[in-house]
Protein backbone atom coordinates (compact mmCIF):
# COMPACT_ATOMS: atom_id res chain seq x y z
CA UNK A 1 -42.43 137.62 -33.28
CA UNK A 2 -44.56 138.12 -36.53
CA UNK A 3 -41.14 138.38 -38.85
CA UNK A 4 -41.01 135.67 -41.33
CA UNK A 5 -38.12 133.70 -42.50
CA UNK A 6 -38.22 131.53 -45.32
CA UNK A 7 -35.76 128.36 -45.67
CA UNK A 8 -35.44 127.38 -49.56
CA UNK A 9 -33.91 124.33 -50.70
CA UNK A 10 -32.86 123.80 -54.24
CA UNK A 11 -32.41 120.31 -56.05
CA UNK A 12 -28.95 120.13 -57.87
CA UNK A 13 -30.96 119.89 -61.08
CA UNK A 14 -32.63 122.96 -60.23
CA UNK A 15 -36.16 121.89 -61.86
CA UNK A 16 -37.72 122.88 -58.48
CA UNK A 17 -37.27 125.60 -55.81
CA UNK A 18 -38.98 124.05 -52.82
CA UNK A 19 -39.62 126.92 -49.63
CA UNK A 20 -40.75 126.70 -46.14
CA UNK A 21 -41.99 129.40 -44.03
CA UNK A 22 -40.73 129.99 -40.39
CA UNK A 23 -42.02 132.41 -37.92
CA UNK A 24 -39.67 133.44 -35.27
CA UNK A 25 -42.03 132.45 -32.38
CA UNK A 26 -41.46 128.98 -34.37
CA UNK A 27 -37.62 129.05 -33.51
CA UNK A 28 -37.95 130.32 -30.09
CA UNK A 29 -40.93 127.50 -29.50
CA UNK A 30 -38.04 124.96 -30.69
CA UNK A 31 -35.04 126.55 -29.06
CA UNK A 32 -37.26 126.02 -26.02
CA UNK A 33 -38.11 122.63 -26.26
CA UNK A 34 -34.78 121.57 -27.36
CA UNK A 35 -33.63 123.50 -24.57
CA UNK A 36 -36.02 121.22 -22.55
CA UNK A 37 -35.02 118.23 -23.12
CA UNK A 38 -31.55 118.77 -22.92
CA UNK A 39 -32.10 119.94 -19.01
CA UNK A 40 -34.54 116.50 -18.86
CA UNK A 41 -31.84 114.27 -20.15
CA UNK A 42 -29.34 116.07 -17.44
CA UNK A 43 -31.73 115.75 -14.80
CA UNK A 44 -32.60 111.84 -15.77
CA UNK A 45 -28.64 111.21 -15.56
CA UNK A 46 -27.88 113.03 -12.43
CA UNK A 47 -30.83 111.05 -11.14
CA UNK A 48 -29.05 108.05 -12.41
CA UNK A 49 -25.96 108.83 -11.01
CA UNK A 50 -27.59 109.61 -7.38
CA UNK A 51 -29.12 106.38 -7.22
CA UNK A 52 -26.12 104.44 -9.13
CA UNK A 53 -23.86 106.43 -6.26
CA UNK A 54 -26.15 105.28 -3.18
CA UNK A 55 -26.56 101.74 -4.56
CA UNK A 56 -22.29 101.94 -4.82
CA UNK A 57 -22.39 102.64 -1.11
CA UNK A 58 -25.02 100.34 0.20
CA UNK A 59 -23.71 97.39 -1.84
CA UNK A 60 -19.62 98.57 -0.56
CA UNK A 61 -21.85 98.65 3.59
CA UNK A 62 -23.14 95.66 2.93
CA UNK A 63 -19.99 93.77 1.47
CA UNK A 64 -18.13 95.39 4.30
CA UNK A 65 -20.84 93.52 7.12
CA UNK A 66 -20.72 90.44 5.30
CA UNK A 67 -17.10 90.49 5.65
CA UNK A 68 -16.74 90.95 9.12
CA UNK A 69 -19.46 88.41 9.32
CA UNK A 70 -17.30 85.84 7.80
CA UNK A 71 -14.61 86.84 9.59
CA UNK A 72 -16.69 86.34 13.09
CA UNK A 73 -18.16 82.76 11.27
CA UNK A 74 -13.92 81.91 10.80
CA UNK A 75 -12.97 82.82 14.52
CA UNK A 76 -16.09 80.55 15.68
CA UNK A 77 -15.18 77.77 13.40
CA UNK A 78 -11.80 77.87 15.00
CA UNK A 79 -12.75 77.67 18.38
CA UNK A 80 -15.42 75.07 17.65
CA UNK A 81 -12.55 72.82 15.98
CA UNK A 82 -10.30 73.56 18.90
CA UNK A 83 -12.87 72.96 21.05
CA UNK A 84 -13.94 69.47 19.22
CA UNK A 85 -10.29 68.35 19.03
CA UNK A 86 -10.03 68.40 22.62
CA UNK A 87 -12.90 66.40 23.41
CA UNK A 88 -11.41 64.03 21.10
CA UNK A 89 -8.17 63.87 22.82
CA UNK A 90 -10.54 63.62 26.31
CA UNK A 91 -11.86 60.45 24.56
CA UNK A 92 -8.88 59.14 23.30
CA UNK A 93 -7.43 59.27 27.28
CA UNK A 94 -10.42 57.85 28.30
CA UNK A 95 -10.13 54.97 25.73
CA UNK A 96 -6.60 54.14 26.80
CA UNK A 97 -7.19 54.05 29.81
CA UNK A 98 -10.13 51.60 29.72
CA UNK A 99 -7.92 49.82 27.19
CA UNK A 100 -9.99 50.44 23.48
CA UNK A 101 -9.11 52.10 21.04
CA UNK A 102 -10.69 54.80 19.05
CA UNK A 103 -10.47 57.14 15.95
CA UNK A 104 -7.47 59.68 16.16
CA UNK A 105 -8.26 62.95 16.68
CA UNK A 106 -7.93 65.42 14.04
CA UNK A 107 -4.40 67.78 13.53
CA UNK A 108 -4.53 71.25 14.99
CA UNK A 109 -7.24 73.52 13.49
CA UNK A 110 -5.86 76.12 10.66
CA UNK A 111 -5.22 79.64 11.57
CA UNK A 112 -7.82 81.34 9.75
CA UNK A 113 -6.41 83.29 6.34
CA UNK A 114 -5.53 87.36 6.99
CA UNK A 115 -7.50 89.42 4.83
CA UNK A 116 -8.82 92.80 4.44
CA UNK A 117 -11.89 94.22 5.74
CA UNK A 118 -13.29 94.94 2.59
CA UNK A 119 -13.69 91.86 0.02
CA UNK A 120 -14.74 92.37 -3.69
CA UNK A 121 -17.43 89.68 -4.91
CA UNK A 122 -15.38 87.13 -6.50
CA UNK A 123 -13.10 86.93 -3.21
CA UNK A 124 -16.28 87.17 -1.02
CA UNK A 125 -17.98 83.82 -2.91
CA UNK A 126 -14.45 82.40 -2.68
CA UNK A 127 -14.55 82.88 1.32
CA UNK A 128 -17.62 81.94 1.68
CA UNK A 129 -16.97 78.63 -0.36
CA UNK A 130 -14.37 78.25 1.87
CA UNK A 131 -15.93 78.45 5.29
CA UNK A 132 -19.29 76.45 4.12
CA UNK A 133 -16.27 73.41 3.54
CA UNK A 134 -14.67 74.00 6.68
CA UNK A 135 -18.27 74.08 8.08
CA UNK A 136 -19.18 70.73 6.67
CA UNK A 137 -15.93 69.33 7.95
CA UNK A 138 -16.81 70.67 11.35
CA UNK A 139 -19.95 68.81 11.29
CA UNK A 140 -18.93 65.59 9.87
CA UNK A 141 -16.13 65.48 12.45
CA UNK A 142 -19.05 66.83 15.40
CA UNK A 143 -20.51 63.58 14.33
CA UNK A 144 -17.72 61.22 14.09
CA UNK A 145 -16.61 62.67 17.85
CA UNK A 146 -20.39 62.15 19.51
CA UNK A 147 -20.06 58.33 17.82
CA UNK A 148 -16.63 57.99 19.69
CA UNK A 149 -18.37 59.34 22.98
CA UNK A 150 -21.18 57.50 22.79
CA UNK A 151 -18.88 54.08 22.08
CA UNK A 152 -16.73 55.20 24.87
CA UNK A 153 -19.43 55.72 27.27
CA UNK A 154 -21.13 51.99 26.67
CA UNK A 155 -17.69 50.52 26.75
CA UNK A 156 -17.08 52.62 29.94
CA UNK A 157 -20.25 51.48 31.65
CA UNK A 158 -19.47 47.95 30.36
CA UNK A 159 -16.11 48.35 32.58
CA UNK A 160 -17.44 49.81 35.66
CA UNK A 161 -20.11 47.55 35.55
CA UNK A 162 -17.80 44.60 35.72
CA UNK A 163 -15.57 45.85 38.05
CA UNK A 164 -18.34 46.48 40.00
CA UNK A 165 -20.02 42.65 39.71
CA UNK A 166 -16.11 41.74 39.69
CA UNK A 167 -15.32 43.43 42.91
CA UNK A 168 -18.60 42.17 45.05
CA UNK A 169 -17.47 38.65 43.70
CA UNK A 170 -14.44 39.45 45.73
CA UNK A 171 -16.01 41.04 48.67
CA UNK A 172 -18.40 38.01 48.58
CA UNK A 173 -15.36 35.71 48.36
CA UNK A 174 -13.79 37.18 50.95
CA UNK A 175 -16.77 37.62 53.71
CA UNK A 176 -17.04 33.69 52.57
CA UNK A 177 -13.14 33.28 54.25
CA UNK A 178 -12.94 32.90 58.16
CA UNK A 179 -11.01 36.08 58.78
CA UNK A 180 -12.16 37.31 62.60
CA UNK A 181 -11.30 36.19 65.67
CA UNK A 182 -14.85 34.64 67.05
CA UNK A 183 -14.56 35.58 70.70
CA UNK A 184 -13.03 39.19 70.34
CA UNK A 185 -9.64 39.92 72.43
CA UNK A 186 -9.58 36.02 73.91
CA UNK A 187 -5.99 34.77 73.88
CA UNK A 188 -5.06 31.92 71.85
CA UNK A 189 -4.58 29.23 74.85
CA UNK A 190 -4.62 25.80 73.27
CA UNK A 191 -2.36 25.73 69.97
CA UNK A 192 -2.70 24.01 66.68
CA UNK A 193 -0.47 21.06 67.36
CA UNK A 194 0.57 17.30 69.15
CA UNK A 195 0.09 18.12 73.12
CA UNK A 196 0.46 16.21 76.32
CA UNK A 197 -2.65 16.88 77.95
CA UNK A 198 -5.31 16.19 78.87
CA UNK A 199 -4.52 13.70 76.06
CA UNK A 200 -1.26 12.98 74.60
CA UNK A 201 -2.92 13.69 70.79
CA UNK A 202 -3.13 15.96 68.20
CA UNK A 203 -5.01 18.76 68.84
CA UNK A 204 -6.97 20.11 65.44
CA UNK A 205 -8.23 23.28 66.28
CA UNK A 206 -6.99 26.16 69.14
CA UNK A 207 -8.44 26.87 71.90
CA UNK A 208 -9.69 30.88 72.64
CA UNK A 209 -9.16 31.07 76.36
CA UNK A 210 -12.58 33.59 77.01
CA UNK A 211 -15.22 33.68 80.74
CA UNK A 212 -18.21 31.85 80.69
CA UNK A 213 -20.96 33.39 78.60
CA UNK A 214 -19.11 35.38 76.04
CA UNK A 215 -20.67 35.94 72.88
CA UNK A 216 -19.34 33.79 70.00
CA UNK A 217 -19.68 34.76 66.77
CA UNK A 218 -19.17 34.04 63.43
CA UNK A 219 -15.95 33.90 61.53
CA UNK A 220 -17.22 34.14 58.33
CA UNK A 221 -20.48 34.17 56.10
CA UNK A 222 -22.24 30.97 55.58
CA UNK A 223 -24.56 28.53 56.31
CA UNK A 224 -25.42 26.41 59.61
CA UNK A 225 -24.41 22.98 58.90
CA UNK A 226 -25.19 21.46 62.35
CA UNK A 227 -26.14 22.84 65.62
CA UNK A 228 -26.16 20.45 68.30
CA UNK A 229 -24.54 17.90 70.63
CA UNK A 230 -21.07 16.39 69.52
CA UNK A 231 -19.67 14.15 71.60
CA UNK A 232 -16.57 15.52 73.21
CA UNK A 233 -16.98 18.60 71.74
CA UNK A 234 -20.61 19.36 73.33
CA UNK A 235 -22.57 21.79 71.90
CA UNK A 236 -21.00 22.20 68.60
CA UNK A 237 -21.96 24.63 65.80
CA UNK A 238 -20.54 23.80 62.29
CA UNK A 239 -20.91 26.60 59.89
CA UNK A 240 -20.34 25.39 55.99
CA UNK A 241 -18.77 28.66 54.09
CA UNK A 242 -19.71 27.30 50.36
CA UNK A 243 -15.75 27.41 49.21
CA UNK A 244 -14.63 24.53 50.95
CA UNK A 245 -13.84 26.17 54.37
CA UNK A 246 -15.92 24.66 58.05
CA UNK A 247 -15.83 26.54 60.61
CA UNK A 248 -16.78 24.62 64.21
CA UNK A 249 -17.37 26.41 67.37
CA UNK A 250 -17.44 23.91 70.11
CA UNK A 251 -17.76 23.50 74.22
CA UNK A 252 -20.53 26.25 73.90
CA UNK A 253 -23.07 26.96 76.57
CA UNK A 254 -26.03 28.17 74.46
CA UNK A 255 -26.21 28.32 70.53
CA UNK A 256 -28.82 30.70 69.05
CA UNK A 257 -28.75 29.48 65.44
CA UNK A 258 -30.54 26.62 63.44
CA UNK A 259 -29.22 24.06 61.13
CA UNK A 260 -29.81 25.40 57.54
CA UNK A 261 -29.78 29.17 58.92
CA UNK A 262 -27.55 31.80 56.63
CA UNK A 263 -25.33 34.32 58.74
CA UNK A 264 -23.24 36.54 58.34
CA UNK A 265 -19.50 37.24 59.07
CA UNK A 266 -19.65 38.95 62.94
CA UNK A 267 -23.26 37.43 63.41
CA UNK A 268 -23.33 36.16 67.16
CA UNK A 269 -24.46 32.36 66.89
CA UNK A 270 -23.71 31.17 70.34
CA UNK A 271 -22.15 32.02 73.92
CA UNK A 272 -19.03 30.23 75.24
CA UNK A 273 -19.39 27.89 77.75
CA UNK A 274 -17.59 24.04 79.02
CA UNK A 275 -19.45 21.34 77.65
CA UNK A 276 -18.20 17.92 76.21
CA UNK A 277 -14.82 17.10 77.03
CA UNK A 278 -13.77 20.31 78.82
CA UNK A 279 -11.65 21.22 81.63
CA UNK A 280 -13.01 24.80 81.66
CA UNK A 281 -14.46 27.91 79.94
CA UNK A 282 -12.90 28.68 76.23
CA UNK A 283 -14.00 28.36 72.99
CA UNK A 284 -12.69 25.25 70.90
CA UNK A 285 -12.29 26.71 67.37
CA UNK A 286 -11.36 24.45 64.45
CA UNK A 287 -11.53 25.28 60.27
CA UNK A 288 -11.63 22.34 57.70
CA UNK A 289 -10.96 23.12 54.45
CA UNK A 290 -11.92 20.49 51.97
CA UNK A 291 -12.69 18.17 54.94
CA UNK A 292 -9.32 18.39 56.58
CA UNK A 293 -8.25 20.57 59.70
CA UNK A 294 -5.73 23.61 58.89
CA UNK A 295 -4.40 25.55 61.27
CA UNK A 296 -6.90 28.72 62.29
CA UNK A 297 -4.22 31.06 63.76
CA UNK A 298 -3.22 32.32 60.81
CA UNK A 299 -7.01 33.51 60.01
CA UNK A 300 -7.47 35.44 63.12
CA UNK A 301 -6.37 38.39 62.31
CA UNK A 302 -7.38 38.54 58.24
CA UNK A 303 -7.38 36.27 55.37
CA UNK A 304 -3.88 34.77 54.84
CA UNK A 305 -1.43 36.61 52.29
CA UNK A 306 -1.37 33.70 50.30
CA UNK A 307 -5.17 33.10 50.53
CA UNK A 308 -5.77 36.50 49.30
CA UNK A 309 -3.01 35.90 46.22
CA UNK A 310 -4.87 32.90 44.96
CA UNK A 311 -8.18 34.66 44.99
CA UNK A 312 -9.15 35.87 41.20
């Protein structure tokens, strides 16, 4: 360890010899620390592989997640579009059949694009791109579709509302139309028509053949015009139905409404009885319409096929 080596070095003009002494502890001392760093810098790169190599498989994990995560995003995105297009098509139906008319629905959602389970980055951003625009669509057209509904469904309530107000107009119409027989079961025993007696005449009304007492009520809805004495026709009731249709209810024995009172169709209003010009018990039933007698047989049983056509 004490041997000495000397290292000359000699210019090429050889003016000057210039020497340098080196122990041999001095070359093992280098030896060792070259030897040193040498294992450092293969230590620092197998670290540096290690960590390069786990990053390689967390980034290759992750990349394999995010794919199937795309891929379960794509699969929802179709079902959300199928989904969407048939509530469209619900609301187009609906539309036609309440008679508007709406946007078209959309065509048939894509089938989403086969790919592997693994994506490298550039085809990852590319796939992504591509869902976050079929995302957007998805939304605009989520919109659109609630618009539609929510027209539909004021337009629909619009309808029903109408044909609601539309159809108690009719029912209101109708319970304004003599359309009941006023003394239930009683036999039609005096026609509508020119008779012999008592009085060779015209007889405007028919006569109900029904016992003493029977309740009489009313054919229709409408308001008490008269109650009271009549001449032949004795106690009379005339009942004024607001469309141009009387209604008179005569040779009664008691009447139980007042003049200006509003009943109902069926409402009892009197009892038959044989006053006035009467050669027994029945009711005397007569309808005016527009101030001139029509025949009441018809109306007995229902409004009149051709009353019912001409109502709107």
């Amino acid at each position: 360890m004490r041997e000495r080596y000397f290292i000359k070095i000699i210019p090429a003009r050889g003016d000057a010899i210039h020497r340098f002494e080196v122990r041999r502890r001095h070359i093992f001392v280098a030896i060792g620390a070259m030897f040193a760093v040498v294992l450092g810098a293969l230590g620092l790169h197998a670290f540096q592989l290690y960590e390069a190599k786990a990053q390689l498989h967390a980034l290759q994990a992750l990349t394999a997640t995010q794919s199937h995560q795309l891929q379960a995003i794509d699969q929802q995105t179709g079902h959300l579009k199928a989904q969407l297009q048939t509530v469209q098509k619900q609301n187009q139906q609906i539309g036609r059949l309440i008679g508007i008319r709406g946007p078209k629905a959309g065509g048939h959602p894509k089938p989403p694009i086969k790919r592997t389970s693994r994506l490298d980055h550039a085809s990852f951003s590319k796939e992504a791109a591509r869902l976050q625009g079929q995302l957007r669509d998805l939304a605009d057209a989520s919109q659109a579709t609630s618009l539609q509904a929510a027209f539909v469904r004021r337009i629909t309530m619009r309808i029903l509302n109408l044909r609601h107000i539309q159809a108690l107009e009719r029912d209101r119409l109708l319970a304004a139309i003599p359309s009941i027989d006023p003394v239930e079961g009683a036999p039609v025993v005096g026609c509508f028509c020119y008779r012999s007696a008592p009085d060779y005449e015209f007889h405007p009304g028919v006569d109900l053949g029904a016992e003493y007492g029977q309740t009489v009520r009313a054919a229709a809805a409408g308001t008490v015009a008269s109650a009271d004495w009549d001449g032949g026709f004795g106690m009379k009731i005339d009942l004024d139905h607001g469309n141009g249709y009387h209604s008179w209810y005569a040779h009664l024995s008691k009447m139980i409404v007042n003049p200006g009172q509003q009943v109902v169709k069926g409402q009892p209003i009197g009892f038959v009885g044989s006053t006035g010009f009467s050669t027994g018990p029945h009711l005397h039933y007569q309808l005016m319409l527009n101030g001139a007698p029509i025949d009441p047989t018809g109306y007995l049983g229902g409004v009149p096929s051709n009353v019912l056509a001409a109502l709107p």
